[in-house]
N, C-alpha and C. Protein backbone atom coordinates (compact mmCIF):
# COMPACT_ATOMS: atom_id res chain seq x y z
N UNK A 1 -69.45 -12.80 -59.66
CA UNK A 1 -69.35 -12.55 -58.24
C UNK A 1 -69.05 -11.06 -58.04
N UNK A 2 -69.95 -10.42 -57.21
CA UNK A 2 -69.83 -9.15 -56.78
C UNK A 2 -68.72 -8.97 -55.94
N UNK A 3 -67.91 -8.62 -55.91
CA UNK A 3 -67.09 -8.24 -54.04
C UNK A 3 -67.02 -7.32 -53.96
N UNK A 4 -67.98 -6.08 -52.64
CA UNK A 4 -67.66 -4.68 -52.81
C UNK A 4 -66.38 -4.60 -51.68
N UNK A 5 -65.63 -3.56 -52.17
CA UNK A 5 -64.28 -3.23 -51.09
C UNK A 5 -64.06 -1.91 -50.63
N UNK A 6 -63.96 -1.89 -48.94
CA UNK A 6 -63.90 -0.18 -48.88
C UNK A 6 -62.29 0.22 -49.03
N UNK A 7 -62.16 1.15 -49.59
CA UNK A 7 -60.93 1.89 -50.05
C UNK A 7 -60.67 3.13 -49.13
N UNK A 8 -59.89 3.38 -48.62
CA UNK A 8 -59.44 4.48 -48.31
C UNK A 8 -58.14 5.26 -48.79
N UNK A 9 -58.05 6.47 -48.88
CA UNK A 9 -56.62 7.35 -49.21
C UNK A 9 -56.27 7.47 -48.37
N UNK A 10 -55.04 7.58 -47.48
CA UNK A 10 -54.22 8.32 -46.23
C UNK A 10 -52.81 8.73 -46.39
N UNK A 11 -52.97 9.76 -46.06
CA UNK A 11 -51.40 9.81 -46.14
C UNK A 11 -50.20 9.11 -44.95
N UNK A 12 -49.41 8.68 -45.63
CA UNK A 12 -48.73 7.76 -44.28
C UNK A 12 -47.11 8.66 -43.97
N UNK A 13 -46.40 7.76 -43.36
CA UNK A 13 -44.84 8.46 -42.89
C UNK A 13 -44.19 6.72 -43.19
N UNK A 14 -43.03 6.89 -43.79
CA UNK A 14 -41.99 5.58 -44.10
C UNK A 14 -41.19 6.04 -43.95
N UNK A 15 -40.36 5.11 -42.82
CA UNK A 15 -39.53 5.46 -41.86
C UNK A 15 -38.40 4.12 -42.58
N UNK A 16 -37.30 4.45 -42.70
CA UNK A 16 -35.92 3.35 -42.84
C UNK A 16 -34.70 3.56 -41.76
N UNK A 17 -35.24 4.24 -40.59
CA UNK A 17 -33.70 4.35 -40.15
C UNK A 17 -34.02 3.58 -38.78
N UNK A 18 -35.08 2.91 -38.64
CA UNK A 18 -34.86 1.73 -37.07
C UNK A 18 -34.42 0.82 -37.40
N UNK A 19 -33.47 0.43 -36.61
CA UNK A 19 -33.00 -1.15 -36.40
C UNK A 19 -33.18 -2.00 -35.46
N UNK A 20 -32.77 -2.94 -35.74
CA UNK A 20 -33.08 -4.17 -34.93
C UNK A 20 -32.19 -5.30 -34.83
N UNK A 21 -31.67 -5.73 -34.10
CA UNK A 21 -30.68 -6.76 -33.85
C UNK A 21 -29.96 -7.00 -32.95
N UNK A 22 -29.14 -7.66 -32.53
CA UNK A 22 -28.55 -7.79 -31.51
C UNK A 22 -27.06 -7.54 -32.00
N UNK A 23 -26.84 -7.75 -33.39
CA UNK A 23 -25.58 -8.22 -33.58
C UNK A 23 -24.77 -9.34 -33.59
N UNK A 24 -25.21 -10.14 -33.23
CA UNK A 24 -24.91 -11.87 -33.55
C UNK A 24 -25.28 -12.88 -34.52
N UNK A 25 -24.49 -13.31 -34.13
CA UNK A 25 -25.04 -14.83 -35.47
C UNK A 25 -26.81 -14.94 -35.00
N UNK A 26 -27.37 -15.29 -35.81
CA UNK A 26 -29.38 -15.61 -35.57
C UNK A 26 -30.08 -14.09 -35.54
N UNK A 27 -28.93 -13.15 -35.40
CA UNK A 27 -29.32 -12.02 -34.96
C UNK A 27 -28.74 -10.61 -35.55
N UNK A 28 -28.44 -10.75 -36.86
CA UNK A 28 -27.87 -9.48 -37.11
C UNK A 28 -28.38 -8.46 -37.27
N UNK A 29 -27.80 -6.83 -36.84
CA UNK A 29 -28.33 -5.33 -37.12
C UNK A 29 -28.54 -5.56 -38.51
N UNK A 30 -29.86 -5.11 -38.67
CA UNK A 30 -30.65 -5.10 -40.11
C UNK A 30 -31.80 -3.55 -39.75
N UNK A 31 -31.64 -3.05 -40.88
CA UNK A 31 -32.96 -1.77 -41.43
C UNK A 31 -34.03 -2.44 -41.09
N UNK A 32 -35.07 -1.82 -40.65
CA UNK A 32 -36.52 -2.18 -40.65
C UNK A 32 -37.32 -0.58 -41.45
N UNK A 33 -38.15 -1.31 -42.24
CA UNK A 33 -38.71 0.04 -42.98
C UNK A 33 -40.25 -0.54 -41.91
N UNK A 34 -40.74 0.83 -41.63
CA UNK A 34 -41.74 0.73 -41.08
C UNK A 34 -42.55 2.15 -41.60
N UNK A 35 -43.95 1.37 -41.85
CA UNK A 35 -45.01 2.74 -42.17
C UNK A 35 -46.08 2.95 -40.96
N UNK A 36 -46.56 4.37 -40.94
CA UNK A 36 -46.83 4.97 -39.81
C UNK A 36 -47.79 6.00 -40.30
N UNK A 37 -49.25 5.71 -40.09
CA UNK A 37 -50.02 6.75 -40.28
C UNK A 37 -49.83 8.15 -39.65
N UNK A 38 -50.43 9.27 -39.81
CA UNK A 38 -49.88 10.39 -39.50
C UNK A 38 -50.62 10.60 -37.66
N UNK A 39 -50.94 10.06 -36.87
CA UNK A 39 -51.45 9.83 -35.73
C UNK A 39 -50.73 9.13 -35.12
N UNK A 40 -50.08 8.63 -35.63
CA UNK A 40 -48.76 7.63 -34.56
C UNK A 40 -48.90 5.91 -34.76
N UNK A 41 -49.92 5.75 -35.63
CA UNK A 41 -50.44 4.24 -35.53
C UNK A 41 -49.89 3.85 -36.62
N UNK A 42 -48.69 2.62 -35.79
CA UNK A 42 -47.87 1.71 -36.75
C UNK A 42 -48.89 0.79 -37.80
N UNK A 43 -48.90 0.45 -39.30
CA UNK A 43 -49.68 0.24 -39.53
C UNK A 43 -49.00 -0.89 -40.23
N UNK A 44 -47.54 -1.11 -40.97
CA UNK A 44 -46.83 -1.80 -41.44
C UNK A 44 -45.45 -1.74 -41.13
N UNK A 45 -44.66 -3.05 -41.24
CA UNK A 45 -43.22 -3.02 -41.14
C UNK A 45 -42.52 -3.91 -41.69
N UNK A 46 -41.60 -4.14 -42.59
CA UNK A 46 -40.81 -4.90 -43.04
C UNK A 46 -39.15 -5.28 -42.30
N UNK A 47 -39.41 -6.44 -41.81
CA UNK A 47 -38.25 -6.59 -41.50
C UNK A 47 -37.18 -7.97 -42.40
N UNK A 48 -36.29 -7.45 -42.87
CA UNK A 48 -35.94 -8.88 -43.71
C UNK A 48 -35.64 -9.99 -43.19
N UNK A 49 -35.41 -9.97 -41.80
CA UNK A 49 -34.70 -11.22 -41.31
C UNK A 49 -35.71 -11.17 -40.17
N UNK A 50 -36.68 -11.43 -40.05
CA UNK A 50 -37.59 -11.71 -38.90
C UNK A 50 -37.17 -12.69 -37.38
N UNK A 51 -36.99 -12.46 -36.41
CA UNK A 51 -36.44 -13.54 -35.56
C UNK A 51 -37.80 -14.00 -35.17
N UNK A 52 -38.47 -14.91 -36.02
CA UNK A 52 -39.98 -15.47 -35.23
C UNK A 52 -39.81 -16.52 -36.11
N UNK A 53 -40.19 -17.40 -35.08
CA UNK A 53 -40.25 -19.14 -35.37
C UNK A 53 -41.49 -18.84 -35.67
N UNK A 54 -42.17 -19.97 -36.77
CA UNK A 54 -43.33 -20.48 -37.05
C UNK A 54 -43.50 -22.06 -36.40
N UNK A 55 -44.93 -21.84 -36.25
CA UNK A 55 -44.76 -23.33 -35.90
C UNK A 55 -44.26 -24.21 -36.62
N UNK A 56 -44.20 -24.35 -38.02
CA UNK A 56 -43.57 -25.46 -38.33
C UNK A 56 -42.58 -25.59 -38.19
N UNK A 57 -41.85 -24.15 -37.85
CA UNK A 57 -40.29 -24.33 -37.57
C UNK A 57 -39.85 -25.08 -36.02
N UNK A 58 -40.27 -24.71 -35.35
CA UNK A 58 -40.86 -25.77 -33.84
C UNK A 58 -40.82 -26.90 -34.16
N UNK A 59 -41.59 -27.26 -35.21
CA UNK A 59 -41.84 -28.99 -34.94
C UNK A 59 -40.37 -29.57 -35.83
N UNK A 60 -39.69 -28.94 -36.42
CA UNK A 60 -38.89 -28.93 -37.45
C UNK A 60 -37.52 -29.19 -36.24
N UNK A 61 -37.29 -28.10 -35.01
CA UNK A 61 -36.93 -28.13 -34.20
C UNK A 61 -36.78 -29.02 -33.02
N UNK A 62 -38.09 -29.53 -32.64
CA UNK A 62 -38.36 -30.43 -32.12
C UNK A 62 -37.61 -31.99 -32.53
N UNK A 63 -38.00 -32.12 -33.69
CA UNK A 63 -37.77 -33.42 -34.20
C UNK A 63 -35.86 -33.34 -34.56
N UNK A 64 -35.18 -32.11 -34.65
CA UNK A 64 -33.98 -32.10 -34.31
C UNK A 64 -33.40 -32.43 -33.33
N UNK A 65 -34.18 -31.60 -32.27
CA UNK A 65 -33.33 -31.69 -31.29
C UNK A 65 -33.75 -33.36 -30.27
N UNK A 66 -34.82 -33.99 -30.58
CA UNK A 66 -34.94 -35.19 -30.43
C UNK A 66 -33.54 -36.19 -30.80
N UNK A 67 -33.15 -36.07 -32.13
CA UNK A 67 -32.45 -36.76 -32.56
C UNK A 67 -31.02 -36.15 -31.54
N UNK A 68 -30.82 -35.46 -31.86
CA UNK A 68 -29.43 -34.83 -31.02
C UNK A 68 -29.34 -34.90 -29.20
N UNK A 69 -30.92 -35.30 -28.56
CA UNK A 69 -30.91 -35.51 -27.24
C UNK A 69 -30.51 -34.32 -26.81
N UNK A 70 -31.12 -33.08 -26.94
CA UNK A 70 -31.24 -31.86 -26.22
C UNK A 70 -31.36 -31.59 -24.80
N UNK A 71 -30.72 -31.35 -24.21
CA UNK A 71 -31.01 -31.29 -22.55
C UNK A 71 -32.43 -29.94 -22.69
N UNK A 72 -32.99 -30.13 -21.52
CA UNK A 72 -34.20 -28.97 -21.10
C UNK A 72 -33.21 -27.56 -20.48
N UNK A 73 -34.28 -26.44 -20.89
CA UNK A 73 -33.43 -25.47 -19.80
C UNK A 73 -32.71 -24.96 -20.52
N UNK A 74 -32.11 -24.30 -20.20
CA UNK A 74 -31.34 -22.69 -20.69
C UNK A 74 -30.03 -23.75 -21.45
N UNK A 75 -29.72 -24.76 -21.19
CA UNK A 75 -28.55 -25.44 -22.40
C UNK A 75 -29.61 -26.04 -23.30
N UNK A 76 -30.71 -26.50 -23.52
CA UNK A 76 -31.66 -26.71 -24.75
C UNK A 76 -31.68 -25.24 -25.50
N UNK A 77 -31.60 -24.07 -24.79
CA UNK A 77 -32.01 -23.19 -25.96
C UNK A 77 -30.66 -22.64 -26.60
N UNK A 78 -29.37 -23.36 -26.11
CA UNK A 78 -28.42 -22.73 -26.86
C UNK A 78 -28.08 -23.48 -28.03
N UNK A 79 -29.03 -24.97 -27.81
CA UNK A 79 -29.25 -26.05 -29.42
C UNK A 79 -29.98 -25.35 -30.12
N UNK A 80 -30.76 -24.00 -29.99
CA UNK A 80 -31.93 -23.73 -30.55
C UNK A 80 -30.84 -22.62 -31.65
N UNK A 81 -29.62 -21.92 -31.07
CA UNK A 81 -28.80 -21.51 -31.94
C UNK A 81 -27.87 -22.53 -32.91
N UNK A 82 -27.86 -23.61 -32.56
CA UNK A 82 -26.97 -24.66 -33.42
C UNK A 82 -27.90 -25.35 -34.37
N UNK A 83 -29.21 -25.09 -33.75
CA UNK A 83 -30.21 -25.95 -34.97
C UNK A 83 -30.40 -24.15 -36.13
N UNK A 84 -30.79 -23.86 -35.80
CA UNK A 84 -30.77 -22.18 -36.53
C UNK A 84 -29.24 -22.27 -37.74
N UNK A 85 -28.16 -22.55 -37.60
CA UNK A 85 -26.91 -22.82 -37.80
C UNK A 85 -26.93 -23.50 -38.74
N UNK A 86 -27.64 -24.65 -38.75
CA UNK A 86 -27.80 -26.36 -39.75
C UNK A 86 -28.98 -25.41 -40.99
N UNK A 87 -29.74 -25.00 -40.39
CA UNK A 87 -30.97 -24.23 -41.03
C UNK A 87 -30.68 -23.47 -42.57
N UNK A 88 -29.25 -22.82 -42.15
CA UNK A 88 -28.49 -22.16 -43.03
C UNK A 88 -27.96 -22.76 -44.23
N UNK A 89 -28.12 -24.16 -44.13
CA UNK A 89 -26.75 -24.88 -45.03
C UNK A 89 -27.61 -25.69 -45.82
């Protein structure tokens, strides 16, 4: 099997001093290394503690907070920190 691939050289900029966090539990100040072509265009970023649900984490969620009888509304999403909590252990 052939696979041709285009390659390029660029020089980039890696940046370690943004953060991100709130500072709370689900949410702590953490480094983000982020790379940055020399034009301004973010091109990569590492963050270690990502705050993004996947869907499976949703349905994972879902089927928690089923069992626990979650109210709707702004007190359902403060189960969404107590299910995050269980997540840990």
């Amino acid at each position: 099997m052939n696979m041709e691939q285009d390659v390029s050289c660029r020089e980039v900029v890696i940046t370690a001093n943004t953060t991100r966090g709130k500072g709370v539990p689900n949410s702590p100040i953490r480094r983000i290394v982020e790379v940055w072509e020399k034009d301004g265009t973010k091109i990569a970023e590492h963050d270690p503690m990502p705050e993004v649900l996947t869907y499976v984490d949703a349905v994972h969620f879902a089927r928690w907070c089923q069992s626990k009888e979650c109210p709707a509304g702004p007190l359902g999403m403060n189960m969404l920190d107590k299910w995050l909590e269980t997540t840990k252990s």
